[in-house]
C-alpha atoms as a PDB file:
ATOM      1  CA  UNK A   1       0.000   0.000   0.000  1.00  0.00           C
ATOM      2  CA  UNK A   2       1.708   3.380  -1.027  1.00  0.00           C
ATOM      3  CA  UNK A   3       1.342   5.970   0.912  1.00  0.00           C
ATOM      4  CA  UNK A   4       0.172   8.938  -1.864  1.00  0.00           C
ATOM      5  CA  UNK A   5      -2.331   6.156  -2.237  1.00  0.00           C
ATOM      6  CA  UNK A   6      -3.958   6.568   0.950  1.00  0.00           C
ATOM      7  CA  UNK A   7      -3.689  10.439   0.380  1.00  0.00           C
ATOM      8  CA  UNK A   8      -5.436  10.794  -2.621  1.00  0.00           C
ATOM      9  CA  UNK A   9      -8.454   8.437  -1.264  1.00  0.00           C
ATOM     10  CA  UNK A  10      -8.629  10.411   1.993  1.00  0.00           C
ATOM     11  CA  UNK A  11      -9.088  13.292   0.285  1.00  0.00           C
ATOM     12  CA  UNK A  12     -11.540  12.240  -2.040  1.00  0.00           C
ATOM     13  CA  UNK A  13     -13.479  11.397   1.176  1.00  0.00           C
ATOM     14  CA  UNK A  14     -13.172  14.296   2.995  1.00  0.00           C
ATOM     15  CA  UNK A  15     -11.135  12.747   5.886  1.00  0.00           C
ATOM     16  CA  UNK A  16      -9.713  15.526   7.845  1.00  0.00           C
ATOM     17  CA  UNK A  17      -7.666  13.220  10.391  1.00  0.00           C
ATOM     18  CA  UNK A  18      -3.653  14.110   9.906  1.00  0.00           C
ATOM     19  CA  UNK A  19      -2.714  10.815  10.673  1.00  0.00           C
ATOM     20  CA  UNK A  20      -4.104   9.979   7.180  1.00  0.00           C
ATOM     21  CA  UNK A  21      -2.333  12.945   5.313  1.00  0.00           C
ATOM     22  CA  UNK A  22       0.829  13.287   7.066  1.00  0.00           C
ATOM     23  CA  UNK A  23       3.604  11.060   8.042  1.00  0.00           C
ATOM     24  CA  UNK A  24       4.843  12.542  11.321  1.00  0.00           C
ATOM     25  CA  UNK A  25       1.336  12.465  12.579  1.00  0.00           C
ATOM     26  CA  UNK A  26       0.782   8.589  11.681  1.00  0.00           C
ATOM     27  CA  UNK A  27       3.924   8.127  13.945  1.00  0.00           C
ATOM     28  CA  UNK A  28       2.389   9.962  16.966  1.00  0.00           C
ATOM     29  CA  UNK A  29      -0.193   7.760  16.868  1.00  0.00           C
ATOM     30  CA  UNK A  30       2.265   4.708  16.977  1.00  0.00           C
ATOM     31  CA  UNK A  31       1.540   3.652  13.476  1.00  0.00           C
ATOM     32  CA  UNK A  32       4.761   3.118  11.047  1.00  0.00           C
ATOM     33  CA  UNK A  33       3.128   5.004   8.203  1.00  0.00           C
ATOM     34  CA  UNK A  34       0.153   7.029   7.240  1.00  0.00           C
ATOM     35  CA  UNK A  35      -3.386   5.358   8.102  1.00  0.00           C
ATOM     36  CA  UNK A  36      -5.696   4.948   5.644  1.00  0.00           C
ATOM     37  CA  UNK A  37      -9.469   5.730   6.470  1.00  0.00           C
ATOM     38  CA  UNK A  38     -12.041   2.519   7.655  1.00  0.00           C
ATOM     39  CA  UNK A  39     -13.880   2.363   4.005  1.00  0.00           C
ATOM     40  CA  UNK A  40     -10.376   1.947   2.325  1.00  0.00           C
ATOM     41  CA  UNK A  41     -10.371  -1.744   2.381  1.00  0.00           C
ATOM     42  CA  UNK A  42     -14.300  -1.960   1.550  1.00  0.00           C
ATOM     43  CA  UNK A  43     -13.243  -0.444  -1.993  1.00  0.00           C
ATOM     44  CA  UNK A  44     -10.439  -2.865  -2.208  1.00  0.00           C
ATOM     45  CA  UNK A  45     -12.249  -5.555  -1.742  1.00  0.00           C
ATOM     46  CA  UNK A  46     -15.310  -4.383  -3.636  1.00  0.00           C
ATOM     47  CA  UNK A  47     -12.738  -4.461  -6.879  1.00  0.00           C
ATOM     48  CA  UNK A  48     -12.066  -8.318  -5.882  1.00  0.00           C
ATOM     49  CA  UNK A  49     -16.316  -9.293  -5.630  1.00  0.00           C
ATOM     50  CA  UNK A  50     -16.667  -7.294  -8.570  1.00  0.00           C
ATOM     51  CA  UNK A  51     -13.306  -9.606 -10.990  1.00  0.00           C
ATOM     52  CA  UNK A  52     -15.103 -12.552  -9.452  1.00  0.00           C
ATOM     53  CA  UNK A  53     -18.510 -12.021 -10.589  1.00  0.00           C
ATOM     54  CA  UNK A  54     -17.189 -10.568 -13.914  1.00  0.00           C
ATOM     55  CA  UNK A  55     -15.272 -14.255 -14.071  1.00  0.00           C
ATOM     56  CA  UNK A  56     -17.894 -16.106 -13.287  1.00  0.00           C
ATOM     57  CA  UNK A  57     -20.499 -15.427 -15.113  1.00  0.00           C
ATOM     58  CA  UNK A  58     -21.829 -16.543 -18.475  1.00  0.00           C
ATOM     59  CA  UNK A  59     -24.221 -14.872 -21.420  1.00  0.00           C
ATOM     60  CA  UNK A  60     -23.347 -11.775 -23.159  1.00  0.00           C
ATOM     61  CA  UNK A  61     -25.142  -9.477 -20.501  1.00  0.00           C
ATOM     62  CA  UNK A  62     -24.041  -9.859 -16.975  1.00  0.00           C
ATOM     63  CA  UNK A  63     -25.699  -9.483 -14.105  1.00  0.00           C
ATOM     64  CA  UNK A  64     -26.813  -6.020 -12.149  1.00  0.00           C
ATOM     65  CA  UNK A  65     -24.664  -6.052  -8.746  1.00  0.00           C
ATOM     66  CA  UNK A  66     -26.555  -4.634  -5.408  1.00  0.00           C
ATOM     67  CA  UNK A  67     -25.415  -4.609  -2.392  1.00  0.00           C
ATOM     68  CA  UNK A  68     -28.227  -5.274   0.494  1.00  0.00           C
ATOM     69  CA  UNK A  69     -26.001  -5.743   3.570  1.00  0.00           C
ATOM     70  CA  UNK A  70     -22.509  -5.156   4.312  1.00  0.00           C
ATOM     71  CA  UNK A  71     -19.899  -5.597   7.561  1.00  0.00           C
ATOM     72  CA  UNK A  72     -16.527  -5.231   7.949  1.00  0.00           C
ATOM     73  CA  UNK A  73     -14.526  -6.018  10.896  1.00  0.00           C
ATOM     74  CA  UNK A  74     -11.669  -4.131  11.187  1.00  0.00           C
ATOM     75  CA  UNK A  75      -8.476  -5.446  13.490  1.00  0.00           C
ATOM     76  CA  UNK A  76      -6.043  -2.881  12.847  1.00  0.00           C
ATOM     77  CA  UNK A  77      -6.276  -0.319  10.232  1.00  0.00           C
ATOM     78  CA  UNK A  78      -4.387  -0.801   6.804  1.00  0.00           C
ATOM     79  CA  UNK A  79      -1.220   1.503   7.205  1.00  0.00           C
ATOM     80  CA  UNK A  80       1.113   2.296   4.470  1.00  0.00           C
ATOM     81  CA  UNK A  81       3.679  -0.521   3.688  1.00  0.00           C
ATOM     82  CA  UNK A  82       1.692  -3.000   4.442  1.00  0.00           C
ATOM     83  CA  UNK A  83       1.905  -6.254   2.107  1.00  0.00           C
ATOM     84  CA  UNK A  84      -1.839  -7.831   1.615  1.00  0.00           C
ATOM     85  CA  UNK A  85      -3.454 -11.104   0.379  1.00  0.00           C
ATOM     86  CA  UNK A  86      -7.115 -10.718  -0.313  1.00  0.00           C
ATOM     87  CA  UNK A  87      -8.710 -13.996   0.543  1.00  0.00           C
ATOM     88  CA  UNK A  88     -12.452 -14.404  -0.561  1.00  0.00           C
ATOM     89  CA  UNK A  89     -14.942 -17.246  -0.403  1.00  0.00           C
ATOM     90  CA  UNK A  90     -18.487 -17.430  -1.246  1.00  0.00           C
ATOM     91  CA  UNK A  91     -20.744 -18.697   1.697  1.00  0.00           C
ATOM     92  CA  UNK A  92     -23.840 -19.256   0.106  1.00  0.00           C
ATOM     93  CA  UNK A  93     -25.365 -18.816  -3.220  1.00  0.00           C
ATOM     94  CA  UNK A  94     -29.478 -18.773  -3.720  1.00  0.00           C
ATOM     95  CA  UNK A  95     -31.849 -18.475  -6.615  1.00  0.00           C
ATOM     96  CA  UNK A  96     -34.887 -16.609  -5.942  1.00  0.00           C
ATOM     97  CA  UNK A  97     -36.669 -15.623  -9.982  1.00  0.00           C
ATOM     98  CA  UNK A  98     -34.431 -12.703 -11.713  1.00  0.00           C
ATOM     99  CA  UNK A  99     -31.815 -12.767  -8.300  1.00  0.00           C
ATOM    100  CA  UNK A 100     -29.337 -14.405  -7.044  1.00  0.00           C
ATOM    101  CA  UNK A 101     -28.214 -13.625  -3.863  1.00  0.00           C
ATOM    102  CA  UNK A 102     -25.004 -14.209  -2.690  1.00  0.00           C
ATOM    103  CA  UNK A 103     -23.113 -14.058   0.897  1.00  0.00           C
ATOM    104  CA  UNK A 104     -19.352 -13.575   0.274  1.00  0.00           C
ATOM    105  CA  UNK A 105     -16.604 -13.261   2.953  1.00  0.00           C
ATOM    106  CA  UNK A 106     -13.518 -11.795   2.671  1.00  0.00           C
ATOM    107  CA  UNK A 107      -9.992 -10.838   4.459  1.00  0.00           C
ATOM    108  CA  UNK A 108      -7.152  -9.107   4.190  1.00  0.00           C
ATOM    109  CA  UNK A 109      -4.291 -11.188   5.456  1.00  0.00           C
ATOM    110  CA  UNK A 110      -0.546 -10.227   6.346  1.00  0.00           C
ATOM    111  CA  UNK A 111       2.287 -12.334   5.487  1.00  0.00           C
ATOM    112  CA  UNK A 112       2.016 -13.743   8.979  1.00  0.00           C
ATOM    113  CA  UNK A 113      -1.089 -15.292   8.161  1.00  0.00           C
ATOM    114  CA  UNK A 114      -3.273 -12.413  10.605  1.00  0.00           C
ATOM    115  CA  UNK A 115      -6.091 -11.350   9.251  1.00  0.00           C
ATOM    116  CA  UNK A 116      -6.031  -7.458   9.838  1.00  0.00           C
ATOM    117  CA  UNK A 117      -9.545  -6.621   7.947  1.00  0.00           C
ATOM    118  CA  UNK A 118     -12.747  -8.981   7.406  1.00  0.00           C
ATOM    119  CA  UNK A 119     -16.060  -8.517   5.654  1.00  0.00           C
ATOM    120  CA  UNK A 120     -18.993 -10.046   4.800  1.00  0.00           C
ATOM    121  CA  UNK A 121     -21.268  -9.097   1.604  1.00  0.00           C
ATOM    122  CA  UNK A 122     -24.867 -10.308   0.683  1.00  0.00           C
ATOM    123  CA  UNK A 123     -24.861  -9.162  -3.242  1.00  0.00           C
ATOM    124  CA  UNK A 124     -27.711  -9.349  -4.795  1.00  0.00           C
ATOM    125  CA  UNK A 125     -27.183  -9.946  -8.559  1.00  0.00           C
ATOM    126  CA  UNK A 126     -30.579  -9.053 -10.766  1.00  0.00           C
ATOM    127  CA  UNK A 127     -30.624 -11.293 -14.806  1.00  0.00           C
ATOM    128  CA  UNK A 128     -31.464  -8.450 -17.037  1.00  0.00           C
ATOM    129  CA  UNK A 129     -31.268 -10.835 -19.786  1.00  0.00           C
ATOM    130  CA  UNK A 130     -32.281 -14.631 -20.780  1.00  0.00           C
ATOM    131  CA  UNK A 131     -29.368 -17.012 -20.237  1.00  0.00           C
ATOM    132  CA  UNK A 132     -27.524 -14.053 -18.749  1.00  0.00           C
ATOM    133  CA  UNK A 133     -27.741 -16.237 -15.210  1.00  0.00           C
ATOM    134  CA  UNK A 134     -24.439 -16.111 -13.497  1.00  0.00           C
ATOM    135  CA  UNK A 135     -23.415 -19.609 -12.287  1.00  0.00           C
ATOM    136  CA  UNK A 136     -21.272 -18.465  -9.396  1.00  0.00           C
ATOM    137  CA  UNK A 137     -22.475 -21.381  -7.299  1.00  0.00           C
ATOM    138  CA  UNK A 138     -20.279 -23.671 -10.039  1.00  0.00           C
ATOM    139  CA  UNK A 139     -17.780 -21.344 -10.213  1.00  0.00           C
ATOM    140  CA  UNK A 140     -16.894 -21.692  -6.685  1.00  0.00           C
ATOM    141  CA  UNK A 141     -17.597 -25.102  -5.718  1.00  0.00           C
ATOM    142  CA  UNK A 142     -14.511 -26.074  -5.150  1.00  0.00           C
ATOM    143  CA  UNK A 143     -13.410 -22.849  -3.405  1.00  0.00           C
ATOM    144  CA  UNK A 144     -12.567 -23.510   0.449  1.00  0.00           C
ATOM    145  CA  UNK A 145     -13.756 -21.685   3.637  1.00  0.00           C
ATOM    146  CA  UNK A 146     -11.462 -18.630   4.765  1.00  0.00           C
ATOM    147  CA  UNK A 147      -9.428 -20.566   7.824  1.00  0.00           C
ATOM    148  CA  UNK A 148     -10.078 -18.711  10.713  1.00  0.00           C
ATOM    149  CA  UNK A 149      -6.489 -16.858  12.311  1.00  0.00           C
ATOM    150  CA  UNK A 150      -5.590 -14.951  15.510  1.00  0.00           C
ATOM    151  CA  UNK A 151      -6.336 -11.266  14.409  1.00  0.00           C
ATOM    152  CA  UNK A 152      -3.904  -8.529  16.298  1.00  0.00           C
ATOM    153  CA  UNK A 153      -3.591  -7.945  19.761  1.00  0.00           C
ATOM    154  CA  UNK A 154      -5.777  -4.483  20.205  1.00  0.00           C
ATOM    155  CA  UNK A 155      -3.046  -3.492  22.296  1.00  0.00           C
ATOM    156  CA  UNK A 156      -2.893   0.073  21.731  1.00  0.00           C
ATOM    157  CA  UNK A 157      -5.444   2.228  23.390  1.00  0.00           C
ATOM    158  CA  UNK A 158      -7.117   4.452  21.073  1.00  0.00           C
ATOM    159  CA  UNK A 159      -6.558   8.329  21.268  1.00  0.00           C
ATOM    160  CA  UNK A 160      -9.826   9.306  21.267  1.00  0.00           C
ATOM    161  CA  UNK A 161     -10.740  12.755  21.310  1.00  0.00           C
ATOM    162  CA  UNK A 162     -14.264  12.696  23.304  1.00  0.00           C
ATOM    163  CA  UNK A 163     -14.680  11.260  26.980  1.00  0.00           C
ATOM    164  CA  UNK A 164     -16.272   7.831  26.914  1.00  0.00           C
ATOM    165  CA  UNK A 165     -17.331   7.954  30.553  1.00  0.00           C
ATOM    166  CA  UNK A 166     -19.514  11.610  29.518  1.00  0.00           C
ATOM    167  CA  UNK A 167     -21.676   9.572  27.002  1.00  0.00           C
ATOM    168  CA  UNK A 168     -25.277   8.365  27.519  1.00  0.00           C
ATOM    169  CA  UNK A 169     -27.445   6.557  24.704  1.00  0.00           C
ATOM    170  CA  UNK A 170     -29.194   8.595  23.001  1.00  0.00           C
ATOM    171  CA  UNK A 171     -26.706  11.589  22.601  1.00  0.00           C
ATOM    172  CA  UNK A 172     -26.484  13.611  19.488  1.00  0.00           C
ATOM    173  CA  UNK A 173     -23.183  13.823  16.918  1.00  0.00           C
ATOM    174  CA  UNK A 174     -22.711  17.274  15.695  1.00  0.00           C
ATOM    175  CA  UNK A 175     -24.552  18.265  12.101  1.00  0.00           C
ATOM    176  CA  UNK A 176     -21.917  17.983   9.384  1.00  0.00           C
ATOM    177  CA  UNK A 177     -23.239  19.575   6.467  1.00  0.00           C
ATOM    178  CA  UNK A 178     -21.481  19.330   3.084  1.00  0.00           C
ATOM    179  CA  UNK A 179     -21.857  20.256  -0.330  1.00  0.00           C
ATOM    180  CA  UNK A 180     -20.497  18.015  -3.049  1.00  0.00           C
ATOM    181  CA  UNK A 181     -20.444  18.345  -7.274  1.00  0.00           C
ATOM    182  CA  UNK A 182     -20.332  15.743 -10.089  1.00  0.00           C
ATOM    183  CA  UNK A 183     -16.572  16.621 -10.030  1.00  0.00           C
ATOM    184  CA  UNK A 184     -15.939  15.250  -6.551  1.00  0.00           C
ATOM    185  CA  UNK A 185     -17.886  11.957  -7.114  1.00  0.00           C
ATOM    186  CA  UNK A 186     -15.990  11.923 -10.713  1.00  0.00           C
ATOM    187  CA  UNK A 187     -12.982  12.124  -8.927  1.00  0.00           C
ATOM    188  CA  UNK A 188     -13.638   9.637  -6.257  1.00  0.00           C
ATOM    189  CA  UNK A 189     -14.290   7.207  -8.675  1.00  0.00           C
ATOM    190  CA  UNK A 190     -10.870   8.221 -10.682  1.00  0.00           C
ATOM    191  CA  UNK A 191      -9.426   7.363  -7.515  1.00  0.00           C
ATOM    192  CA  UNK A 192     -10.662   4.002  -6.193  1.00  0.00           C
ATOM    193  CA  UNK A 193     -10.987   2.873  -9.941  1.00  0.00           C
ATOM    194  CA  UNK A 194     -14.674   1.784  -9.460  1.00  0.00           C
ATOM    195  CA  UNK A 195     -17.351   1.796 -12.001  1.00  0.00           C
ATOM    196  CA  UNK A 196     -20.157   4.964 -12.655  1.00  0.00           C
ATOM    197  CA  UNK A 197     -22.635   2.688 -10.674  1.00  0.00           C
ATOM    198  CA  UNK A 198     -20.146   1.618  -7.739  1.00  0.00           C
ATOM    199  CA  UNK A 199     -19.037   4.585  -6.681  1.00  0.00           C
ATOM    200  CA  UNK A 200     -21.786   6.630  -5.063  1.00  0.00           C
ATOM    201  CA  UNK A 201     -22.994   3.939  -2.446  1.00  0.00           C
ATOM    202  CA  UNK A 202     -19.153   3.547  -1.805  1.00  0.00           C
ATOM    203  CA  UNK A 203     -18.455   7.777  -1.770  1.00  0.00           C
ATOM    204  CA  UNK A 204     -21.440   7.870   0.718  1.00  0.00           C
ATOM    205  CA  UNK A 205     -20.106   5.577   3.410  1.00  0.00           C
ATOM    206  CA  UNK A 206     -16.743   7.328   3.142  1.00  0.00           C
ATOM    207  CA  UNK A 207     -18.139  10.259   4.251  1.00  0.00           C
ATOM    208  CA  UNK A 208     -20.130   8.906   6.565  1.00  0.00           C
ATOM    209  CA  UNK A 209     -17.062   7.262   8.330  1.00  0.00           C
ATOM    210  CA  UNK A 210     -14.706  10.179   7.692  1.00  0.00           C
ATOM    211  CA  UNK A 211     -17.864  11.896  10.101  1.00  0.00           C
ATOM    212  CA  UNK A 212     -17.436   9.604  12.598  1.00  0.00           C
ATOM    213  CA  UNK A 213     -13.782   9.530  12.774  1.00  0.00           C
ATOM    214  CA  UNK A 214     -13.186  12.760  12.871  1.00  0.00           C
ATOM    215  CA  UNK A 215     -15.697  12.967  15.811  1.00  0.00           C
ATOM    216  CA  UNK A 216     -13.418  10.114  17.400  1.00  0.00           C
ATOM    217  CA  UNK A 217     -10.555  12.170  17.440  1.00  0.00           C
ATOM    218  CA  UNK A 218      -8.450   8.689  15.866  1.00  0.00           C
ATOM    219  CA  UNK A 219      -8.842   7.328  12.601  1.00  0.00           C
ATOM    220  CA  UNK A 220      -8.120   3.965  14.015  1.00  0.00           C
ATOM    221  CA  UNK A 221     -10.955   4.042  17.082  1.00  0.00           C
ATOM    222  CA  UNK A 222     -13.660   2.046  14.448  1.00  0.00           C
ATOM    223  CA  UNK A 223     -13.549  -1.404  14.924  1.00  0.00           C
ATOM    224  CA  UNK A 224     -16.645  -2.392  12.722  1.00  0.00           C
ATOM    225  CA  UNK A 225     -19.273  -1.087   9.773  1.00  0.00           C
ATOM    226  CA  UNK A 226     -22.085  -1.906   8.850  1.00  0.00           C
ATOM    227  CA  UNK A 227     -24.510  -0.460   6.300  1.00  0.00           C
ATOM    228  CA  UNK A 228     -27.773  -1.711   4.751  1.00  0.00           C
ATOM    229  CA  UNK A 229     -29.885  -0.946   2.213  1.00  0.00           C
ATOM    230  CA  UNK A 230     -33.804  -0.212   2.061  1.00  0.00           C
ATOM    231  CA  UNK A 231     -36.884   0.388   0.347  1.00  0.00           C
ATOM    232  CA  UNK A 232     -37.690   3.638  -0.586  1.00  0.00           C
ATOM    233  CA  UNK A 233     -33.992   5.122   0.219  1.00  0.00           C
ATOM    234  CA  UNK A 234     -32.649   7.641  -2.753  1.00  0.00           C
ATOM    235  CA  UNK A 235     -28.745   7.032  -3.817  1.00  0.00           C
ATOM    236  CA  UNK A 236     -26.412   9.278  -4.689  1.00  0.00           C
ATOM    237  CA  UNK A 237     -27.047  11.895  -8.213  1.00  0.00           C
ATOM    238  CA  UNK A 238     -25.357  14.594  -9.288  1.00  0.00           C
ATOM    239  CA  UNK A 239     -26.281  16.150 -12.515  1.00  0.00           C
ATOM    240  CA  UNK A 240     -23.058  17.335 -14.257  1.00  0.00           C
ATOM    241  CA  UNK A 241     -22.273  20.861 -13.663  1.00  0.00           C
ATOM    242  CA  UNK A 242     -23.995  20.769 -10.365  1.00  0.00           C
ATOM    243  CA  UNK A 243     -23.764  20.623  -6.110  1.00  0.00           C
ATOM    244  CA  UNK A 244     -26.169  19.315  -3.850  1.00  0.00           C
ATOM    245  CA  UNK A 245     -25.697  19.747  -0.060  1.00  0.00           C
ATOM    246  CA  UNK A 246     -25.650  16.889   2.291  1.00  0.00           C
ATOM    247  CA  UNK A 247     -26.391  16.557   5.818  1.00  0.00           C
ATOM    248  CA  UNK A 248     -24.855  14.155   8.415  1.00  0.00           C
ATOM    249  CA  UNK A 249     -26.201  13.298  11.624  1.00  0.00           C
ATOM    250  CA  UNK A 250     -25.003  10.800  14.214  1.00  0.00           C
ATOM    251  CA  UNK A 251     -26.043   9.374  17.338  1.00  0.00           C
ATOM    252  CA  UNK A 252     -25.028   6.877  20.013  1.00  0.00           C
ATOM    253  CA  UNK A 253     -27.317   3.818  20.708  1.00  0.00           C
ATOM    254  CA  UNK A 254     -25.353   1.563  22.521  1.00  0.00           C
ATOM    255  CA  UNK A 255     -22.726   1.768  25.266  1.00  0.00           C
ATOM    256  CA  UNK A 256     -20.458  -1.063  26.891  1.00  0.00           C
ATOM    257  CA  UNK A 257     -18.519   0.029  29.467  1.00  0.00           C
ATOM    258  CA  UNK A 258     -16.470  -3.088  30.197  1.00  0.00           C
ATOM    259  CA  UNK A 259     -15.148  -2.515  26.305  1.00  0.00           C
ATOM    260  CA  UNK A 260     -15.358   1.281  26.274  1.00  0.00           C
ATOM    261  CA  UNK A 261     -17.074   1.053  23.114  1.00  0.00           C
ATOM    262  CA  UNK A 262     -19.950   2.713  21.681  1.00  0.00           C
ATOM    263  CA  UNK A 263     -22.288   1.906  18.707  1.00  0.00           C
ATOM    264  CA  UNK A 264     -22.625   4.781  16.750  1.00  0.00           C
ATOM    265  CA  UNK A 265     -25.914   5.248  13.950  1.00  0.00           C
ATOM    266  CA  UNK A 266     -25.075   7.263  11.315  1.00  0.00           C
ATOM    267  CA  UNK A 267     -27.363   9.036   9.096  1.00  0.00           C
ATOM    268  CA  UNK A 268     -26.663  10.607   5.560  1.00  0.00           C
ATOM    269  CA  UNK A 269     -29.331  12.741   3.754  1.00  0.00           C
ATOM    270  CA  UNK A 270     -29.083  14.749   0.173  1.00  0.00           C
ATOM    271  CA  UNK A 271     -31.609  17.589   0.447  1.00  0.00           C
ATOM    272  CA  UNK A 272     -33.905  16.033   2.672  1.00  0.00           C
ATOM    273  CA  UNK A 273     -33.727  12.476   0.935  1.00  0.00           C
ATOM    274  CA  UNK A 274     -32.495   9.799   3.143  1.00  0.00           C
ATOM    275  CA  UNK A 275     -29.227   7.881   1.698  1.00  0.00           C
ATOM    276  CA  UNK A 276     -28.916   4.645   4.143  1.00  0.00           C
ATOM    277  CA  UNK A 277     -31.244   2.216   5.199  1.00  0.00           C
ATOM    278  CA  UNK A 278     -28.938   1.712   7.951  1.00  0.00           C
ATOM    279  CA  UNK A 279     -25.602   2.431   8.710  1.00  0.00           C
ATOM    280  CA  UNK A 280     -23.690   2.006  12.242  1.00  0.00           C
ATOM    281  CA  UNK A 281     -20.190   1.499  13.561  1.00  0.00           C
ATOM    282  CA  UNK A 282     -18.733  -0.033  16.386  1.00  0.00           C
ATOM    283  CA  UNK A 283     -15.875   2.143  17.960  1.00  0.00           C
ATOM    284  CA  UNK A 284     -13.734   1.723  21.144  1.00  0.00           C
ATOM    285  CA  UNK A 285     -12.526   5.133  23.236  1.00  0.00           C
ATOM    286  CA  UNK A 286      -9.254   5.574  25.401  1.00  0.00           C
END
C-alpha cells in the first residue's frame, strides 16, 4: 500500500484526520506510516467481488450487482507498507426468480497469516437478460472456507478525542453539512478505480465514516461497519455541472462500558432524501 495512495483516497473522502495525510502524525499515533481511512479496504475488496462475478459469469449481458447488507470487521487499520493477500470465499449462493443472492466473505491477510480486515457481503445480482444467469455457485464449488487466524492484539489504546465515561445513549453527533459536485464523485471514482454505478454507495459511506472519525478524534478508534440498504432510500445523483448539499447526523445507541465502546448510527441525507437504510459502527474510546 503506497502511501500517496492513501492520500489521494482520503481526500476524495473528505477525511480531515492528519494521521491519514501526514507522516509525522501517523507516527504519533504509533503507526509506522500514514493510516488509511475505515472504508479503504471496503473499496479494495469491492474491486475483488466485482473480478469474481465478472469471471464467473456466463451470457453476453451480466448481471446487475446490489449490495443489500454489508460488515466489515476491522483489526487494525491498513497503514502504508503493508503487504496484503485478499482472501475471498463465497458462503452461500441462492436463486430466488431474476436474483441471485449471494453471501461472500472476505480478508485481508498479512504475510504472517493475521487477518487485519474482514467482511462479509450479501450481493444481490438481478438477470437483465435470458441465459444471462451467473453460475457463481459452479464457479466456486470447489473454493474452500477462509481458515479462521488470531487477528492482532488491540493493544494500543485508542486516542480518542471525546470522553467515553460523559456519554449516555441517546446523545447527538454534531450536524456535518457538506456540499459536493459531479466533479468530486468523478474524482472519487478516478481514484478508487470503481465503475459509474459503484461509486456513489461507496463515496457515501466514506463520508459517513470520515464523520465519525473525525468525531473520534483517531482514525483507528472504528472497529466495525455496517450499512444496509432499504426500500424507498434515494442514492447518490449529481447532474453534471452541479452541487447538492448533504447533511450528516449521528447518534449513540449503545454503550459497553467493560469494552469502552460505543455503537454509533449514522445518518446521511441529500436535500432532505435519506441515503442509508442503515448504517452504524462499532468504535472503542481511550
Amino acid at each position: 500500500m503506497r502511501s500517496e495512495t492513501i492520500r489521494e483516497f482520503t481526500r476524495a473522502v473528505r477525511h480531515l484526520h492528519p494521521a491519514c495525510l501526514r507522516d509525522d502524525a501517523a507516527r504519533g499515533l504509533g503507526f509506522s506510516g500514514l493510516v488509511a481511512p475505515p472504508t479503504f479496504a471496503a473499496v479494495f475488496l469491492g474491486h475483488v467481488h466485482r473480478q469474481l462475478l465478472d469471471a464467473a459469469r456466463t451470457g453476453a449481458e451480466g448481471p446487475r450487482i446490489l449490495h443489500a447488507d454489508h460488515v466489515l470487521d476491522l483489526a487494525r487499520p491498513l497503514v502504508a507498507g503493508d503487504d496484503l493477500d485478499c482472501r475471498v470465499h463465497v458462503e452461500s449462493s441462492r436463486y430466488f426468480s431474476d436474483y441471485e443472492v449471494l453471501t461472500i466473505r472476505s480478508a485481508l491477510v498479512d504475510r504472517g497469516g493475521c487477518a487485519l480486515q474482514t467482511g462479509t457481503t450479501t450481493l444481490l445480482g438481478r438477470v437483465r437478460a435470458a441465459g444471462a444467469a451467473s453460475g457463481i455457485a459452479e464457479f466456486f464449488a470447489d473454493q474452500r472456507p477462509i481458515e479462521a487466524s488470531t487477528p492482532p492484539t488491540r493493544d494500543r489504546t485508542p486516542c480518542t478525542a471525546v470522553d467515553f465515561d460523559a456519554l449516555a445513549v441517546g446523545d447527538e453527533l454534531p450536524v456535518r453539512l457538506l456540499e459536493v459536485s459531479a466533479a468530486d464523485l468523478a474524482e472519487y471514482s478516478a481514484v478508487t478505480g470503481l465503475s459509474n454505478a459503484e461509486a456513489p454507495g461507496m463515496y457515501e459511506l466514506g463520508l459517513a465514516t470520515g464523520y465519525l472519525t473525525d468525531w473520534l478524534g483517531d482514525p483507528a478508534a472504528v472497529t466495525r461497519l455496517r450499512t444496509q440498504v432499504a426500500p424507498g432510500v434515494h442514492g447518490l445523483r449529481i447532474r453534471p455541472a452541479h452541487r447538492v448539499r448533504l447533511a450528516l447526523r449521528g447518534r449513540v445507541t449503545a454503550l459497553d462500558g467493560r469494552q469502552r465502546a460505543a455503537t454509533l448510527a449514522v445518518d446521511l441525507r441529500c436535500e432532505g432524501r435519506r441515503l442509508f437504510g442503515y448504517a452504524a459502527a462499532e468504535a472503542r474510546f481511550g
